[in-house]
Protein backbone atom coordinates (compact mmCIF):
# COMPACT_ATOMS: atom_id res chain seq x y z
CA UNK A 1 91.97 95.21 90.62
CA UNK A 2 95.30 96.40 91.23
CA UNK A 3 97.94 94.53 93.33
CA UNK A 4 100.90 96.48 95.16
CA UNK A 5 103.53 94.65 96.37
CA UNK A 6 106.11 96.19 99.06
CA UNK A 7 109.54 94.45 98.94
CA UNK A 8 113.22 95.08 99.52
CA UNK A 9 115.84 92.64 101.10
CA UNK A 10 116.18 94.18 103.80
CA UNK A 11 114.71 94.62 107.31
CA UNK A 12 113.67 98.10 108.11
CA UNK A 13 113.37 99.64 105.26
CA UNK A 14 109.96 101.44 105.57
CA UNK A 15 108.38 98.76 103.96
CA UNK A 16 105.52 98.91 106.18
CA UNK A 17 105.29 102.13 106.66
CA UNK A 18 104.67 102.51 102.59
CA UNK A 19 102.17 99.48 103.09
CA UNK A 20 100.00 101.21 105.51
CA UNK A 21 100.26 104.67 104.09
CA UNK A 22 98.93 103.29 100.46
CA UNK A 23 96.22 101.63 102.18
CA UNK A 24 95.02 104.84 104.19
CA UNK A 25 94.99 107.02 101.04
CA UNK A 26 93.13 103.87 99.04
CA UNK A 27 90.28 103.69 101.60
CA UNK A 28 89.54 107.44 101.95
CA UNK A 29 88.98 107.79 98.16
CA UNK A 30 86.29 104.72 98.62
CA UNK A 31 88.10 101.82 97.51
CA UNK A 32 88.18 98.53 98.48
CA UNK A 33 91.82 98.04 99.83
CA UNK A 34 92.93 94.61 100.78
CA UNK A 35 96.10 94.40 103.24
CA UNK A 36 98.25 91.33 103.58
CA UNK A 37 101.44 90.22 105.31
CA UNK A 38 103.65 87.80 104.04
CA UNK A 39 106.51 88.78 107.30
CA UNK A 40 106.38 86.45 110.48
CA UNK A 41 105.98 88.94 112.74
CA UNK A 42 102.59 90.11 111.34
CA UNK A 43 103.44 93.76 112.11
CA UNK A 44 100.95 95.27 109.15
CA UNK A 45 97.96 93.54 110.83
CA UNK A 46 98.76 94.06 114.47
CA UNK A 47 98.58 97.51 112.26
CA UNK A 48 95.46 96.58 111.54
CA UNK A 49 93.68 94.94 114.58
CA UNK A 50 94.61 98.63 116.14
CA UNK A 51 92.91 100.69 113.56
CA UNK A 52 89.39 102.18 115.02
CA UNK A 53 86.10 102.10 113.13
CA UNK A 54 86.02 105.59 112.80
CA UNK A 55 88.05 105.62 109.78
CA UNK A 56 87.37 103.90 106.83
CA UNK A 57 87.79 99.92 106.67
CA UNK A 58 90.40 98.29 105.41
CA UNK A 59 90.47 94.39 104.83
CA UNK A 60 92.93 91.26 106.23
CA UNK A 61 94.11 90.19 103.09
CA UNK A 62 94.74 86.04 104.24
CA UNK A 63 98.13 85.62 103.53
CA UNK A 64 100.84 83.57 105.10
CA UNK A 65 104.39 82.60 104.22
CA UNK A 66 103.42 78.62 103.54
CA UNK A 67 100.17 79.63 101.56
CA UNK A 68 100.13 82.73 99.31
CA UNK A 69 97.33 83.25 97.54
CA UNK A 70 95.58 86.11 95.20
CA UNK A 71 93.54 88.85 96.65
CA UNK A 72 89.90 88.06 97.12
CA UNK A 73 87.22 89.13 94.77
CA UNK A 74 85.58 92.42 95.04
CA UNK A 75 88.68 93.95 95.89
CA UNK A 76 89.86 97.51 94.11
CA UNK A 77 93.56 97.25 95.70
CA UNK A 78 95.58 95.10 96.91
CA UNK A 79 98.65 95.67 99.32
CA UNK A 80 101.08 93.21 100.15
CA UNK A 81 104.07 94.08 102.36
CA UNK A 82 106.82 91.60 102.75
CA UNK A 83 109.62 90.86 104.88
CA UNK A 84 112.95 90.96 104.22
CA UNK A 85 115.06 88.57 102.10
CA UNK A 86 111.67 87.48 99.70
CA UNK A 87 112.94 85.48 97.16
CA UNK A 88 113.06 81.99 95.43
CA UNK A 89 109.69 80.10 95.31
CA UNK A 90 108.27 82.51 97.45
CA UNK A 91 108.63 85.96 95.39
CA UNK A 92 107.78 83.71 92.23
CA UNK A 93 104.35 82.73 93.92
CA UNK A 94 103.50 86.59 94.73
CA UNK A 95 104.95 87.85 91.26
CA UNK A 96 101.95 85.48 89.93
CA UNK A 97 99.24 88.31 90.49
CA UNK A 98 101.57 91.52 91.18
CA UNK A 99 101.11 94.20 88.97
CA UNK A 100 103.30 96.90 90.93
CA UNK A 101 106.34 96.98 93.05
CA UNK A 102 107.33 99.46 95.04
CA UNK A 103 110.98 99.14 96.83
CA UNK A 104 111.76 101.68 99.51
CA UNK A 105 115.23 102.42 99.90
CA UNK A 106 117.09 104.44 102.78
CA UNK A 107 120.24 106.43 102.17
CA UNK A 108 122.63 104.21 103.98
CA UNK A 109 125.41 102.28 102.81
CA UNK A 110 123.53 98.86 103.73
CA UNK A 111 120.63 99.64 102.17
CA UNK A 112 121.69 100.54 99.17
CA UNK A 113 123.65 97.42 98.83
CA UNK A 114 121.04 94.97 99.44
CA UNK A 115 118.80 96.97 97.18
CA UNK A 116 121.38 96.57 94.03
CA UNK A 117 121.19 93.12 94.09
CA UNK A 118 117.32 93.21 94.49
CA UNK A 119 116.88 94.97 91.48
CA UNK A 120 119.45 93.04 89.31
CA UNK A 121 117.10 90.26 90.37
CA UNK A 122 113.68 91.66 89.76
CA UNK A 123 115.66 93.20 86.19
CA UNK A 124 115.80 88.79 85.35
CA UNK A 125 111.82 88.31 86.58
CA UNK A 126 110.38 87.59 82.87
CA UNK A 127 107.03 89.64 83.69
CA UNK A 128 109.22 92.83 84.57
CA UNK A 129 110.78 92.56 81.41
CA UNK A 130 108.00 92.09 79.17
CA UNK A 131 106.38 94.99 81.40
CA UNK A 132 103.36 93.14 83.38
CA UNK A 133 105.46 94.16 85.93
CA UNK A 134 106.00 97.75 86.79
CA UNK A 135 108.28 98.02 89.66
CA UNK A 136 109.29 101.98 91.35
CA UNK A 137 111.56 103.14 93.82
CA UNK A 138 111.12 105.33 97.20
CA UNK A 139 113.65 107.16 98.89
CA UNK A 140 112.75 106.81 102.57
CA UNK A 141 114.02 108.85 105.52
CA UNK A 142 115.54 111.73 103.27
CA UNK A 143 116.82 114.52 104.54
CA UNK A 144 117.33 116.99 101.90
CA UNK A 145 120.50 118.45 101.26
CA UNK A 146 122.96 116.08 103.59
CA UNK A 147 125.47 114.07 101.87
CA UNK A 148 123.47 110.70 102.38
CA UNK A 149 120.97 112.10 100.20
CA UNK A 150 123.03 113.09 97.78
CA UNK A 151 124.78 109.28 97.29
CA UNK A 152 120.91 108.10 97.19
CA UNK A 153 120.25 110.62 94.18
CA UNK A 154 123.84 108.81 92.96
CA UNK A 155 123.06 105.49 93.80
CA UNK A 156 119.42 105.53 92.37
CA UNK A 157 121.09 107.10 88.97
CA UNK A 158 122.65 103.50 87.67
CA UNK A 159 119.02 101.54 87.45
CA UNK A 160 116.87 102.30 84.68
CA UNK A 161 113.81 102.29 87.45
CA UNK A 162 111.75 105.32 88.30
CA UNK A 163 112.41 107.05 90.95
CA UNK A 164 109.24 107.95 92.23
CA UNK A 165 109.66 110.31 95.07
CA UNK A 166 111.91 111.10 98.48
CA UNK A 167 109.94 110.65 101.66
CA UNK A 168 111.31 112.68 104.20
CA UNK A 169 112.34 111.98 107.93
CA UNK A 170 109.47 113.42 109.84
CA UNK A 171 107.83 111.65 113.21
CA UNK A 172 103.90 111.76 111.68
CA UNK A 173 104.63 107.93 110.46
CA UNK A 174 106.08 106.93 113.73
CA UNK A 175 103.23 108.26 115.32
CA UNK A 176 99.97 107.08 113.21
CA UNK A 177 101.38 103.68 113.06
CA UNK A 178 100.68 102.85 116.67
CA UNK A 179 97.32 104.12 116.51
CA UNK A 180 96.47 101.81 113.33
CA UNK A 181 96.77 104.82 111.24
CA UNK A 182 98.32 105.88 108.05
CA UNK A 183 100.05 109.36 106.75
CA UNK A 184 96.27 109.95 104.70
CA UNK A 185 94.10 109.61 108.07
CA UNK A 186 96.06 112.17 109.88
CA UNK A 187 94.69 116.05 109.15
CA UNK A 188 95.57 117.15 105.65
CA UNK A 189 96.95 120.79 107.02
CA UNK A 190 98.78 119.13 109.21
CA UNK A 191 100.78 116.64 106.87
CA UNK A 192 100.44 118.81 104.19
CA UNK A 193 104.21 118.63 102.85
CA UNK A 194 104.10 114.74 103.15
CA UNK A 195 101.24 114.19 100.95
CA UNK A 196 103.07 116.69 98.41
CA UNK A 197 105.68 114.08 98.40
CA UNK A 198 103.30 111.27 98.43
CA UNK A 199 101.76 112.54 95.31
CA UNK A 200 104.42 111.42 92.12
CA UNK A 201 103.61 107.78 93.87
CA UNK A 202 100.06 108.09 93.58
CA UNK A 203 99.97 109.21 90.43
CA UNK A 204 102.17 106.44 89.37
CA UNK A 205 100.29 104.02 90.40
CA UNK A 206 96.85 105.27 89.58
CA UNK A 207 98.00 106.13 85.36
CA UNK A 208 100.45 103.43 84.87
C-alpha cells in the first residue's frame, strides 16, 4: 500500500486540489484509493459525498484531527490531505505510516515563505532523512514565463527536494471540484496538456 500525504503550512495552497486529482487518476487505473481529511472543514469529503456513481469509487478514509489512524486494509493508495499549519504531535502521528509527501507551492511571496520553513522542518523528520520518507514539490498556479514563475524556479533551487512538475493556472480544477470530480475524470482530449504536466508526478510516485 502506498500512503500520500498532502501538506504545506499554509491555507490555499492547492492542497486539495492535488488530493483529489491523485485520487481520480488512482481509481481509473483500478486501484483501491482511500481519501482522508485531517482539515476541520472537511472540504475533500464534501468532495466526496458529491462525486456520482458513474465514475469509479473512491473510499472515506476515517480520519479526524483528535484520532489519526492508518489506512484500512485492502487499500492500494492512500491520500491524506491536510490543513494548514500540521505540525507537532499531529504531523508526527501521520508521518507514522506516510511514505510520500507531496507539498504544493504557489509563486507568491507568502507561500514561498511558509513553505521554507516547512521544509527545514520535514529536512529534521528522522524518517526523511534516513529516506522512508520521500517528500516532492509542486508548483501550483504557474503561469509560464511571468516573473512569479521565474522566483518559484529561484526559490525551489535552494532545497535539495525534487521538483516534480509546474501545474498551470487553468479553470478545469475549479470546475471538476464542485462536481466531486478530479483533473483524470474529465475527457482526456480535453485536459490533455494538464495530464502532460501531471505525468513527472505520477511517475514519481509510482517508481520511487
Amino acid at each position: 500500500m502506498q500512503t500520500i500525504l498532502i501538506a504545506n503550512p499554509k491555507g490555499g495552497a492547492g492542497k486539495s486540489t492535488v488530493a483529489t486529482s491523485l485520487c481520480s487518476y488512482f481509481a481509473w487505473h483500478n486501484q483501491v484509493v482511500v481519501l482522508g481529511d485531517l482539515d476541520r472543514q472537511q472540504s475533500a469529503q464534501h468532495w466526496l459525498r458529491l462525486r456520482s456513481l458513474a465514475f469509479p469509487r473512491i473510499e472515506a478514509w476515517a480520519v479526524d484531527e483528535d484520532k489519526i489512524s492508518a489506512p484500512p486494509k485492502g487499500v492500494d493508495v492512500a491520500v491524506l490531505d491536510s490543513p494548514a499549519g500540521l505540525r507537532g504531535k499531529r504531523l508526527d502521528a501521520v508521518l507514522k505510516f506516510v511514505d510520500h509527501i507531496l507539498v504544493p507551492v504557489q509563486p507568491s511571496s507568502f507561500d514561498m515563505w511558509a513553505s521554507e520553513d516547512f521544509f527545514a522542518q520535514l529536512a529534521e523528520e528522522k524518517k526523511v532523512r534516513k529516506g522512508k520518507i520521500q517528500v516532492g514539490i509542486i508548483g501550483m498556479r504557474v503561469k509560464a514565463g511571468t516573473r512569479s514563475a521565474q522566483q518559484l524556479t529561484e526559490f525551489f533551487k535552494r532545497f535539495d527536494l525534487p521538483v516534480l512538475s509546474c501545474l498551470r493556472d487553468t479553470q478545469y480544477y475549479a470546475q471538476s471540484l464542485p462536481r466531486g470530480l478530479g483533473l483524470f475524470d474529465l475527457p482526456a482530449p480535453r485536459v490533455a496538456k494538464d495530464i502532460e504536466q501531471w505525468k513527472p508526478i505520477l511517475e514519481w510516485l509510482e517508481h520511487d
